[in-house]
PDB file of N, CA and C in Angstrom:
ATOM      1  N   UNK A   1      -8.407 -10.595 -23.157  1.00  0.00           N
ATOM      2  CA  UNK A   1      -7.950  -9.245 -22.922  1.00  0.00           C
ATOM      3  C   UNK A   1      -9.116  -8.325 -22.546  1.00  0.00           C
ATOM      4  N   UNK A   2     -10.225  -8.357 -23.114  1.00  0.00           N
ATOM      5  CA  UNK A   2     -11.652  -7.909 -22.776  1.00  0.00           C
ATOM      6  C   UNK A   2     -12.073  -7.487 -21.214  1.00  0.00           C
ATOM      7  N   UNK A   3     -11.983  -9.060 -21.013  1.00  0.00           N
ATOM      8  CA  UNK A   3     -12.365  -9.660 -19.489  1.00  0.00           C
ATOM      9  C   UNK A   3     -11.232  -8.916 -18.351  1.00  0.00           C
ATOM     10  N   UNK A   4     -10.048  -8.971 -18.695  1.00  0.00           N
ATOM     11  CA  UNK A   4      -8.548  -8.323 -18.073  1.00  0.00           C
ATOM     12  C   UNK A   4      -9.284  -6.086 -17.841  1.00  0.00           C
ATOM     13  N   UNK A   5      -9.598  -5.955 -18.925  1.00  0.00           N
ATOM     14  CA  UNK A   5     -10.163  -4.644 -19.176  1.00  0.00           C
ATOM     15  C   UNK A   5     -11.445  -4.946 -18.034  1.00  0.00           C
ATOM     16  N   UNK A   6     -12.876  -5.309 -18.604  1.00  0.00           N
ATOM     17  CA  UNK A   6     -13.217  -4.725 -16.983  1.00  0.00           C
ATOM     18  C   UNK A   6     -13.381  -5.570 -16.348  1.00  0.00           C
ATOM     19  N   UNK A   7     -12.700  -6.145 -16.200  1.00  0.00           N
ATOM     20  CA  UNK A   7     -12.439  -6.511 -14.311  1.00  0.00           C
ATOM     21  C   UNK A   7     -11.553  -5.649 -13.990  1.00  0.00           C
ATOM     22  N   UNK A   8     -10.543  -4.928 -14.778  1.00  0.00           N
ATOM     23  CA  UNK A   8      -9.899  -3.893 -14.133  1.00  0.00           C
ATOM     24  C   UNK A   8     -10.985  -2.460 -13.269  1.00  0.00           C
ATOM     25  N   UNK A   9     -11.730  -2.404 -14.498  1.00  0.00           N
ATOM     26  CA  UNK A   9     -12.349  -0.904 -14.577  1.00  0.00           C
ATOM     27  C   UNK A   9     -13.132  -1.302 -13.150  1.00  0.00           C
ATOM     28  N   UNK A  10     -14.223  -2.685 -13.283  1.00  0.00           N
ATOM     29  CA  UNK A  10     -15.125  -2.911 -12.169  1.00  0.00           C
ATOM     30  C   UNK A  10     -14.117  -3.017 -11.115  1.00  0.00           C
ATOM     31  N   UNK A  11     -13.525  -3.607 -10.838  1.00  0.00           N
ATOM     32  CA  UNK A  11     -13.056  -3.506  -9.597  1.00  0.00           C
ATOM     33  C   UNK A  11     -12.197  -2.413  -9.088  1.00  0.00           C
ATOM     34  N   UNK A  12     -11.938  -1.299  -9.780  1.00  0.00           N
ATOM     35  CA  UNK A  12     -11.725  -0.029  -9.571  1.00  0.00           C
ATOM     36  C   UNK A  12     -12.980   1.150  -9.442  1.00  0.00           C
ATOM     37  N   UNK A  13     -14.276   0.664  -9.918  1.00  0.00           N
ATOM     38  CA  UNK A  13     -15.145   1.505  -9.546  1.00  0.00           C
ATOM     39  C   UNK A  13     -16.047   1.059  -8.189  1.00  0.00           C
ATOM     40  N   UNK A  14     -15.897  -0.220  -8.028  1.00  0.00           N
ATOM     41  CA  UNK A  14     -16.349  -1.144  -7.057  1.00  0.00           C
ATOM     42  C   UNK A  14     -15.802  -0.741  -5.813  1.00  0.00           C
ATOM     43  N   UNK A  15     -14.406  -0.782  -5.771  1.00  0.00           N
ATOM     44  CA  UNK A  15     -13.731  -0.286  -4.701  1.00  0.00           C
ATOM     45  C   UNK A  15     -13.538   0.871  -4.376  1.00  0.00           C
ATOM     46  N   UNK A  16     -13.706   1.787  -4.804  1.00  0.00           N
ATOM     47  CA  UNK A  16     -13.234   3.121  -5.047  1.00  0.00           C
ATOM     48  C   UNK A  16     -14.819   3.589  -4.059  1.00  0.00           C
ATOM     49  N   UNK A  17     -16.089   3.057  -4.767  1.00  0.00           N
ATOM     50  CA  UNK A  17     -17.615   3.202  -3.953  1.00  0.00           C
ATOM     51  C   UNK A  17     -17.509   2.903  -2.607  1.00  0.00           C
ATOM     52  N   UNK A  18     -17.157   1.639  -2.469  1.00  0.00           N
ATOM     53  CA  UNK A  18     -17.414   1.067  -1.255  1.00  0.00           C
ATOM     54  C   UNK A  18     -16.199   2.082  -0.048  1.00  0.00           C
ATOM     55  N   UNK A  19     -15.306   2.227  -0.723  1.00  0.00           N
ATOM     56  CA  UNK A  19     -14.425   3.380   0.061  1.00  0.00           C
ATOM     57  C   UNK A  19     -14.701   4.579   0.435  1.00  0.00           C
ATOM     58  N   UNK A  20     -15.195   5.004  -0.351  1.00  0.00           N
ATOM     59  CA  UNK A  20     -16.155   6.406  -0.572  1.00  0.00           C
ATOM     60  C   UNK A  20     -17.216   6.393   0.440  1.00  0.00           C
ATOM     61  N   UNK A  21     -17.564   5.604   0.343  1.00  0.00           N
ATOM     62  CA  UNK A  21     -19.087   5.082   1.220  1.00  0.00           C
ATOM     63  C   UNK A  21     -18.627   5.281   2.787  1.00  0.00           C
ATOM     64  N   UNK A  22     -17.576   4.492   3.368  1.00  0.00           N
ATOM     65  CA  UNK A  22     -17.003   4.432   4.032  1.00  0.00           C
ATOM     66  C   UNK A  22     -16.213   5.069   4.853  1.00  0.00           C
ATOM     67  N   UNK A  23     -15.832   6.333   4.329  1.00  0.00           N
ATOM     68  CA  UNK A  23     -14.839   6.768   4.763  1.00  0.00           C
ATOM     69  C   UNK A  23     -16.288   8.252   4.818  1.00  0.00           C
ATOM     70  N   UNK A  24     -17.370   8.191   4.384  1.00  0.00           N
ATOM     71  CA  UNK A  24     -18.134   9.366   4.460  1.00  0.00           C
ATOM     72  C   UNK A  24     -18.733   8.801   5.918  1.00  0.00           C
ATOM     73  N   UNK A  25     -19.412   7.390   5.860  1.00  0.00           N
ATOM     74  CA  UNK A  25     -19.790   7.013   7.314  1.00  0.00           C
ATOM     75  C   UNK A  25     -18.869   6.933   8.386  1.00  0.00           C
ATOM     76  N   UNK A  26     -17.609   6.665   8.417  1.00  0.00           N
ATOM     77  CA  UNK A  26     -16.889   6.742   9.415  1.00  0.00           C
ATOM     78  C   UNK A  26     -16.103   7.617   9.869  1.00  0.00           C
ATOM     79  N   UNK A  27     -15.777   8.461   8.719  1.00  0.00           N
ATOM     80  CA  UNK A  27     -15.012   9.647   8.695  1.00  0.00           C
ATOM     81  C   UNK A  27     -13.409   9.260   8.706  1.00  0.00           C
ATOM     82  N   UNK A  28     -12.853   8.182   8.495  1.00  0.00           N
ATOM     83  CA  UNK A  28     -11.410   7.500   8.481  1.00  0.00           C
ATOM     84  C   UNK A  28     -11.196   7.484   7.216  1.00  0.00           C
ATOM     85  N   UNK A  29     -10.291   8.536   6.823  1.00  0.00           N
ATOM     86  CA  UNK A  29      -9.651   8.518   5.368  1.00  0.00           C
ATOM     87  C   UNK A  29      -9.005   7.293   4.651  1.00  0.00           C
ATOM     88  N   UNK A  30      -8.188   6.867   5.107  1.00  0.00           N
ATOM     89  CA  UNK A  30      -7.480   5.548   4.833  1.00  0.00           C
ATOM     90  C   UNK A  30      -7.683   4.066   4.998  1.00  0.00           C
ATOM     91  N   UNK A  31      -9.018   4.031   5.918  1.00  0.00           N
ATOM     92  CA  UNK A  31      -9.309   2.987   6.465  1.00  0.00           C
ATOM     93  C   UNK A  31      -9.553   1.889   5.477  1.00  0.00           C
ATOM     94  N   UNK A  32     -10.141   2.315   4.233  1.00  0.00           N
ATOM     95  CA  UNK A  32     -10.113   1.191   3.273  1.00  0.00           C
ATOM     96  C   UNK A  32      -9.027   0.281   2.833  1.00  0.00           C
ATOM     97  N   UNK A  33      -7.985   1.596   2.449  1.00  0.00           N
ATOM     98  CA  UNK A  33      -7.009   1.320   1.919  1.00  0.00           C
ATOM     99  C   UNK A  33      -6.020   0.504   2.853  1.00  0.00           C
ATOM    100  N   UNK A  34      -6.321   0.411   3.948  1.00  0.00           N
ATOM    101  CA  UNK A  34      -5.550  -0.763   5.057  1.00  0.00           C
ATOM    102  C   UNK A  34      -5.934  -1.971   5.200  1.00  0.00           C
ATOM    103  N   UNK A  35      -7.481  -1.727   5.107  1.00  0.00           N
ATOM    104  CA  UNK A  35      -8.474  -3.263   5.353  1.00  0.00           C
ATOM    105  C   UNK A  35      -8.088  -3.923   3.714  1.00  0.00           C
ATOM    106  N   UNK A  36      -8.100  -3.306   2.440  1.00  0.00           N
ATOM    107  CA  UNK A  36      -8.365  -4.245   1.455  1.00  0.00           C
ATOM    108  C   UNK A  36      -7.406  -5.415   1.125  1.00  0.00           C
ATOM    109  N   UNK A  37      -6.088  -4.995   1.743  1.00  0.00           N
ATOM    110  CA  UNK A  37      -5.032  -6.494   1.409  1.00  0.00           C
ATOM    111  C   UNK A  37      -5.675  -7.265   2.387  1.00  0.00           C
ATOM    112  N   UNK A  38      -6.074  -6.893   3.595  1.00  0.00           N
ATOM    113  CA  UNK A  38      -6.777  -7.948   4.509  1.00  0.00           C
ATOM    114  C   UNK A  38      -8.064  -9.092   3.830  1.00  0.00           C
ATOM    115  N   UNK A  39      -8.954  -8.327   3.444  1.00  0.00           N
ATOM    116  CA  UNK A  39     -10.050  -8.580   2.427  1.00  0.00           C
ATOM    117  C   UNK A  39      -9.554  -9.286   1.020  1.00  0.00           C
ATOM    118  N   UNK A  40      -8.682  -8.905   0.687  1.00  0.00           N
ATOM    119  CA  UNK A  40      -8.537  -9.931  -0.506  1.00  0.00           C
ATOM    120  C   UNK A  40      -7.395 -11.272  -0.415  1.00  0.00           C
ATOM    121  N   UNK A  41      -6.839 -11.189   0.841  1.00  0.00           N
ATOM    122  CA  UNK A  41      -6.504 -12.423   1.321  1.00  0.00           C
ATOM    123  C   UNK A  41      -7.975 -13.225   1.423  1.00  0.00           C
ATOM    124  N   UNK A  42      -8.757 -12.625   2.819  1.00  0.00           N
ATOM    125  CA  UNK A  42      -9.816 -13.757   3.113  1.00  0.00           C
ATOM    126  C   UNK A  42     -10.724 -14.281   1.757  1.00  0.00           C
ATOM    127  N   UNK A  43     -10.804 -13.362   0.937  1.00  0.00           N
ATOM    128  CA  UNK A  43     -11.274 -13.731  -0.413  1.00  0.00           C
ATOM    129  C   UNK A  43     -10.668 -14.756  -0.995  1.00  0.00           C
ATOM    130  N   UNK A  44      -9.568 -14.837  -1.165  1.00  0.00           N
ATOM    131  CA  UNK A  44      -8.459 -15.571  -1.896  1.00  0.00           C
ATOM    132  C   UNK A  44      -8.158 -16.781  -1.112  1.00  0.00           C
ATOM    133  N   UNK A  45      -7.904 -16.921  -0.164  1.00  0.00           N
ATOM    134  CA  UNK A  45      -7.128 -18.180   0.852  1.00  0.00           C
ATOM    135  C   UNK A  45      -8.176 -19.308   1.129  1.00  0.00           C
ATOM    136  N   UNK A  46      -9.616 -19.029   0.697  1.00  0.00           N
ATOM    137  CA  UNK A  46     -10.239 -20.429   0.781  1.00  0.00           C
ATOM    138  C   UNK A  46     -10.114 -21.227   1.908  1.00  0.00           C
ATOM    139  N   UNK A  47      -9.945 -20.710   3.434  1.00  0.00           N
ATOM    140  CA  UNK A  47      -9.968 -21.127   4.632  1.00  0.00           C
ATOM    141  C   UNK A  47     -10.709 -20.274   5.376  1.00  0.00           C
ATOM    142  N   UNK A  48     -11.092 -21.141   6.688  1.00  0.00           N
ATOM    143  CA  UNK A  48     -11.490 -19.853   7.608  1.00  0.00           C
ATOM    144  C   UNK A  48     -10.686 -18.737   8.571  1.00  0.00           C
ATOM    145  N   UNK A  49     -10.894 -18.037   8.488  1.00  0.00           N
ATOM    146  CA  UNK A  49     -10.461 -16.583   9.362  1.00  0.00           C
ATOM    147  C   UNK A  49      -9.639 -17.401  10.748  1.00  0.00           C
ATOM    148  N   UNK A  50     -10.402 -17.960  11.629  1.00  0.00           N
ATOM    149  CA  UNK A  50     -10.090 -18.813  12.576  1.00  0.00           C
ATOM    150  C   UNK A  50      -9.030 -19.515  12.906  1.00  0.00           C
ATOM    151  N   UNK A  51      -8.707 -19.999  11.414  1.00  0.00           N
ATOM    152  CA  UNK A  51      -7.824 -21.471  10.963  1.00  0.00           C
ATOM    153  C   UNK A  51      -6.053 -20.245  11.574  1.00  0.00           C
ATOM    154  N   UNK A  52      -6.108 -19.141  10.851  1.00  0.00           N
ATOM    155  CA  UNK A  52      -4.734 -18.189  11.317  1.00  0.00           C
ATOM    156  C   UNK A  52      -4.579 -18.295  12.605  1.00  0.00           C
ATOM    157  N   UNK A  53      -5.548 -18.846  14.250  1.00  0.00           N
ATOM    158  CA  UNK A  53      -5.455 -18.507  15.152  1.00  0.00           C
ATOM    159  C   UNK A  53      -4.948 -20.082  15.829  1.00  0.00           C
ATOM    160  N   UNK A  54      -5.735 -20.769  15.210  1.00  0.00           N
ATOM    161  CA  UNK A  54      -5.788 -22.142  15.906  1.00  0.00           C
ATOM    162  C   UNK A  54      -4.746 -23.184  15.116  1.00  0.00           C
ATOM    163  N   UNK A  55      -4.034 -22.524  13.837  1.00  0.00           N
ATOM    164  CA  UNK A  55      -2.883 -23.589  13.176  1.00  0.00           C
ATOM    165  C   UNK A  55      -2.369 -22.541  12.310  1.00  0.00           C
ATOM    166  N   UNK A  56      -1.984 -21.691  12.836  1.00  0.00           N
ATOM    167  CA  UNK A  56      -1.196 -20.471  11.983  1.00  0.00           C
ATOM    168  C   UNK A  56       0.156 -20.684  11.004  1.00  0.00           C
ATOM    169  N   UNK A  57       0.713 -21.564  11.251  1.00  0.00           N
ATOM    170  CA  UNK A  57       2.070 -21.697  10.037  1.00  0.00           C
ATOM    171  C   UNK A  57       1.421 -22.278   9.057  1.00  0.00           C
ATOM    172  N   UNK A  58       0.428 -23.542   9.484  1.00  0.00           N
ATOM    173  CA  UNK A  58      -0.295 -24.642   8.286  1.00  0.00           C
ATOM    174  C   UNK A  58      -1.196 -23.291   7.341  1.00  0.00           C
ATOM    175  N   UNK A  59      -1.673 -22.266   7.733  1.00  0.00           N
ATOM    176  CA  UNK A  59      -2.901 -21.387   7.067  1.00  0.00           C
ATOM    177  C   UNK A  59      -2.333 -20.210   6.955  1.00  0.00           C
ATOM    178  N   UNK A  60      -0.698 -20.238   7.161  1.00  0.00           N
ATOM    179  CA  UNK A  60       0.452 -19.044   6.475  1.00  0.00           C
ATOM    180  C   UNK A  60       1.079 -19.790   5.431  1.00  0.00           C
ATOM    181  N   UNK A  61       1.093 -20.744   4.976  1.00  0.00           N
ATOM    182  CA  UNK A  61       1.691 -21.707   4.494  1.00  0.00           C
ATOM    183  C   UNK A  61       0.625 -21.624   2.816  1.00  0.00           C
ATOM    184  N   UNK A  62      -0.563 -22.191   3.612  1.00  0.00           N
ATOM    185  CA  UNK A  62      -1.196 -22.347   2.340  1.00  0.00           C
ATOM    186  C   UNK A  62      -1.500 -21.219   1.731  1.00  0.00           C
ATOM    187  N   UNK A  63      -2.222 -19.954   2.398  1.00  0.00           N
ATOM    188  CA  UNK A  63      -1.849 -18.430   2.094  1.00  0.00           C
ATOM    189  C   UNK A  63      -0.728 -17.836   1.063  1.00  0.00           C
ATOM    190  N   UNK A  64      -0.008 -18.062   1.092  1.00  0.00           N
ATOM    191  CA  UNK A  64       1.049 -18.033   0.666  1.00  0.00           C
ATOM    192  C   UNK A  64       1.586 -18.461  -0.646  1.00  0.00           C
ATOM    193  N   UNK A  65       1.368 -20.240  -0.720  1.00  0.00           N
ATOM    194  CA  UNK A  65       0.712 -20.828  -1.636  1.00  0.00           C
ATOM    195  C   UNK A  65      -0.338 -20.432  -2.746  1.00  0.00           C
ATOM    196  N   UNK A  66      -1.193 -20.088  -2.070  1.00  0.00           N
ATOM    197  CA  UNK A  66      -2.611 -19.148  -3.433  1.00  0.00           C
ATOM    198  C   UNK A  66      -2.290 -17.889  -3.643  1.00  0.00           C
ATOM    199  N   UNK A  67      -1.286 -17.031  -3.247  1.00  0.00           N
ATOM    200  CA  UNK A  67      -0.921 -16.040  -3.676  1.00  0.00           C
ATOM    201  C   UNK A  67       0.180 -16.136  -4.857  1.00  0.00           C
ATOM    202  N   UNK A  68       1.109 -16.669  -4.578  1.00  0.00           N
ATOM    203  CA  UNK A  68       1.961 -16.960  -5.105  1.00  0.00           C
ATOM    204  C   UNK A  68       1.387 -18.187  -6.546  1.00  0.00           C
ATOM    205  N   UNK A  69       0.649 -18.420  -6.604  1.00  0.00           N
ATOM    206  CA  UNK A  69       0.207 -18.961  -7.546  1.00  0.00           C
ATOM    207  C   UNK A  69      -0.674 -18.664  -8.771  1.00  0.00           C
ATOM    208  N   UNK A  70      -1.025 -17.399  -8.276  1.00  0.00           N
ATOM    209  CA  UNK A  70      -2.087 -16.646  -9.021  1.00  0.00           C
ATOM    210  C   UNK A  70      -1.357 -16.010 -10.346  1.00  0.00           C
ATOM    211  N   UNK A  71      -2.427 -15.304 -11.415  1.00  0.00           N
ATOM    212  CA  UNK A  71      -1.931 -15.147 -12.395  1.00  0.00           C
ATOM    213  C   UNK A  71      -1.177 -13.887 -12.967  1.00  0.00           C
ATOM    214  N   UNK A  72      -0.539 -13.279 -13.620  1.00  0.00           N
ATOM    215  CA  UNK A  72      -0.428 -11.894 -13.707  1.00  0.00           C
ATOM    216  C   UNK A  72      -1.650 -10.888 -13.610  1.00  0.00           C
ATOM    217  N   UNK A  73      -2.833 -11.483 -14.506  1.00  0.00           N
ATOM    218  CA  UNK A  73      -3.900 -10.606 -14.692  1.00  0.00           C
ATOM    219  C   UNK A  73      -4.732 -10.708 -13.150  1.00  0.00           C
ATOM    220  N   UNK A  74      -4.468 -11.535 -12.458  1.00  0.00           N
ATOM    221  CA  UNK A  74      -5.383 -11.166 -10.942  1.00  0.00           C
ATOM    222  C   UNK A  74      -4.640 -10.189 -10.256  1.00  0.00           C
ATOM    223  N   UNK A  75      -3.104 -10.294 -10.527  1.00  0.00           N
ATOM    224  CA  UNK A  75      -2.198  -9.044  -9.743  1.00  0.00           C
ATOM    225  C   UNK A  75      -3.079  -7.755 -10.184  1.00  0.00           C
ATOM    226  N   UNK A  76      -2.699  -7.737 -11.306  1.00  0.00           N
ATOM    227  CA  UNK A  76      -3.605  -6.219 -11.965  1.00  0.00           C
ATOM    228  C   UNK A  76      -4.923  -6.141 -11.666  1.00  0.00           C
ATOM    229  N   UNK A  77      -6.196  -7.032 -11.649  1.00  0.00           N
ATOM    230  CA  UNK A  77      -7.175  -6.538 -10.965  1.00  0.00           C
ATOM    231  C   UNK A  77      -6.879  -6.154  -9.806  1.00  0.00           C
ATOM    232  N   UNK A  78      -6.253  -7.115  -8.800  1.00  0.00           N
ATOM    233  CA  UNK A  78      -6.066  -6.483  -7.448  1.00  0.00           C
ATOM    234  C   UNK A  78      -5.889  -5.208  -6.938  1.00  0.00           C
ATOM    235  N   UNK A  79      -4.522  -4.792  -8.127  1.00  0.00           N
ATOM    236  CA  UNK A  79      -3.972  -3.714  -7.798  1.00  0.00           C
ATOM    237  C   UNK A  79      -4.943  -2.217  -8.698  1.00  0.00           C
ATOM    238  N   UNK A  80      -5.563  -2.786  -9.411  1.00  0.00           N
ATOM    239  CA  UNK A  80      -7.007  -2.029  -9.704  1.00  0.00           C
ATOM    240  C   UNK A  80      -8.012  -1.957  -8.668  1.00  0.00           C
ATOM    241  N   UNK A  81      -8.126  -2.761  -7.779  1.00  0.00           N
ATOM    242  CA  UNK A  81      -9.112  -2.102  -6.582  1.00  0.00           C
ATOM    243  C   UNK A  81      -8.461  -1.444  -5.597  1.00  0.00           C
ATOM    244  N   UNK A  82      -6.967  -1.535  -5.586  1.00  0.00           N
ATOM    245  CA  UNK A  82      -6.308  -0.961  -3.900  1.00  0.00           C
ATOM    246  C   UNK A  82      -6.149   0.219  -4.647  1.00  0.00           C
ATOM    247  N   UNK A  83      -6.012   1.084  -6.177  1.00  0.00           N
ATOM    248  CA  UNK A  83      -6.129   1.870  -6.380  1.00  0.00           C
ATOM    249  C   UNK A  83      -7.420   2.886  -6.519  1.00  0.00           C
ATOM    250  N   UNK A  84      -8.394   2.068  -6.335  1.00  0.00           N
ATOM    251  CA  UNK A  84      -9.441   2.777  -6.074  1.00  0.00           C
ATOM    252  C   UNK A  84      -9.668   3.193  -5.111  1.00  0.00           C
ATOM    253  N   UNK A  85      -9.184   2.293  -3.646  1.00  0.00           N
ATOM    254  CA  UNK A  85      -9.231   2.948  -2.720  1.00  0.00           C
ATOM    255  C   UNK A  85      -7.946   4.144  -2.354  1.00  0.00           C
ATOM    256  N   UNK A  86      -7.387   4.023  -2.698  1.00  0.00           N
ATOM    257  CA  UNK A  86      -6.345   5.059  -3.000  1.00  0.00           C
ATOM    258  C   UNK A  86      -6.918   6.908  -3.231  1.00  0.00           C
ATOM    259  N   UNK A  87      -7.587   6.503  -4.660  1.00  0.00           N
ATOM    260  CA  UNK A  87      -8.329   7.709  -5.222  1.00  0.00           C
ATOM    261  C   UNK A  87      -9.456   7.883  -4.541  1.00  0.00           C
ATOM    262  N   UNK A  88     -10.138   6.992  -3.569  1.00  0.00           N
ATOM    263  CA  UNK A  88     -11.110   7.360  -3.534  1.00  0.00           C
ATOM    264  C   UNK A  88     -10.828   8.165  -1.926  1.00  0.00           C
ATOM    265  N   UNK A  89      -9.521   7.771  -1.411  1.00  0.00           N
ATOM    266  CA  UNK A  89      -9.479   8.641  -0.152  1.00  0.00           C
ATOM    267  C   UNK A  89      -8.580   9.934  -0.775  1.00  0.00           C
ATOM    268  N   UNK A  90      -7.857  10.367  -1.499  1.00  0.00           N
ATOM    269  CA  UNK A  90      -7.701  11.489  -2.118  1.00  0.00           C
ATOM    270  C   UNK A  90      -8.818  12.098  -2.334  1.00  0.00           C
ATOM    271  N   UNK A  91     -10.031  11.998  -3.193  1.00  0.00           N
ATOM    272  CA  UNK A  91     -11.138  12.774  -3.050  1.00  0.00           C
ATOM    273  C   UNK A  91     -12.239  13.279  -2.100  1.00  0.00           C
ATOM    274  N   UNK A  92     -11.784  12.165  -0.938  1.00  0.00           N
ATOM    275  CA  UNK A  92     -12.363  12.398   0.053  1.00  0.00           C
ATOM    276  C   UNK A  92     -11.638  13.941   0.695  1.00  0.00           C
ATOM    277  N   UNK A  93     -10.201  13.604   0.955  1.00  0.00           N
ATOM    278  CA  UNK A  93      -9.070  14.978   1.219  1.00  0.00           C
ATOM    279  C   UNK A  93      -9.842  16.244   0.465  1.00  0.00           C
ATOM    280  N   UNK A  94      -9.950  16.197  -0.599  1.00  0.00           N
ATOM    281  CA  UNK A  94      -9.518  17.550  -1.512  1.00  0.00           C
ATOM    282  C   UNK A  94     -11.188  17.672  -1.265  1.00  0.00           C
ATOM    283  N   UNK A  95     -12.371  16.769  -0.981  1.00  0.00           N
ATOM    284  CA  UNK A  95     -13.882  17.685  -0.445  1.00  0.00           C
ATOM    285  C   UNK A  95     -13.801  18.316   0.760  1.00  0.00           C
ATOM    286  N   UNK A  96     -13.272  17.514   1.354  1.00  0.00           N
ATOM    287  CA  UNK A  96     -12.898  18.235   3.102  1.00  0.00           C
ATOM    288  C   UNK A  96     -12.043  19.436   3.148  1.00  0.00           C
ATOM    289  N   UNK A  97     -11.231  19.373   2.228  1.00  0.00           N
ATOM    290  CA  UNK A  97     -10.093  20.922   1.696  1.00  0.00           C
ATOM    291  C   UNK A  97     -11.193  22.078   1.225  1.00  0.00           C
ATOM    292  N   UNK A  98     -12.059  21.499   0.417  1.00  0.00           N
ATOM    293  CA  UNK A  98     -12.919  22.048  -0.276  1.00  0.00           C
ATOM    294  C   UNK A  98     -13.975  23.003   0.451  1.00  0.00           C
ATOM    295  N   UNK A  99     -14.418  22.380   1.214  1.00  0.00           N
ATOM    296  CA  UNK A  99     -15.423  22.759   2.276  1.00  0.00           C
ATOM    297  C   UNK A  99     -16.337  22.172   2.263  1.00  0.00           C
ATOM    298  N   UNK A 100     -16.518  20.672   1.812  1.00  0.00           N
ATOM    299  CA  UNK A 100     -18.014  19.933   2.162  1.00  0.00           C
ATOM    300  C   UNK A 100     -17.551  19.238   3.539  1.00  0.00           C
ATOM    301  N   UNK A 101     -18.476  19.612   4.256  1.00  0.00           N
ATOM    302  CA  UNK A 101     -18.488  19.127   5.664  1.00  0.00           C
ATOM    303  C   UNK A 101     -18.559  17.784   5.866  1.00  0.00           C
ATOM    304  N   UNK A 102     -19.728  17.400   4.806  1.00  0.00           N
ATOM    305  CA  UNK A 102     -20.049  16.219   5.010  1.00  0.00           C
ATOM    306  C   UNK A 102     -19.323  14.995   4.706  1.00  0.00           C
ATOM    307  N   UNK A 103     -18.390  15.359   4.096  1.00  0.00           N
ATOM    308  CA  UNK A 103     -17.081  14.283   3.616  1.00  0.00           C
ATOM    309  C   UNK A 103     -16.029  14.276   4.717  1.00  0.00           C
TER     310      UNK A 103
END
């Protein structure tokens, strides 16, 4: 239960940075929050990127497979980092509302 706790917290402050980071260099509010189901597939699926282009049902198939297999507590980390990026493009909004330019 420990471990369930922060891997929640880390991967909500983890993501939430790297979003932050991101969305100050590129200036795209949401952009995290679109890429990270992308990103935690390629994390997760244990194939190459490639394999979707050149045998796509066989590497939708197994995809599919490692998702569906995973545990309750990886759902909840997961959904602990797509909420970071979440919050972390809300704060981006409300500095730019604010008047920091630089956000």
């Amino acid at each position: 239960m420990i471990q369930l706790i922060v891997a929640v917290l880390l991967y909500f402050v983890i993501f939430f940075g790297i979003a932050f980071i991101l969305n100050m260099l590129l200036r795209r509010t949401w952009l995290m929050s679109i890429l990270y189901p992308v990103i935690m597939v390629m994390m997760l699926d244990g194939i190459p990127t490639t394999r979707y282009f050149t045998a796509p049902s066989e590497a939708f198939a197994h995809t599919y497979d490692k998702l569906t297999n995973l545990y309750l507590m990886d759902y909840v980390t997961f959904l602990a980092g797509f909420l970071g990026t979440i919050v972390s493009g809300i704060v981006i909004k409300l500095l730019r509302k604010s008047g920091y330019q630089m956000f």
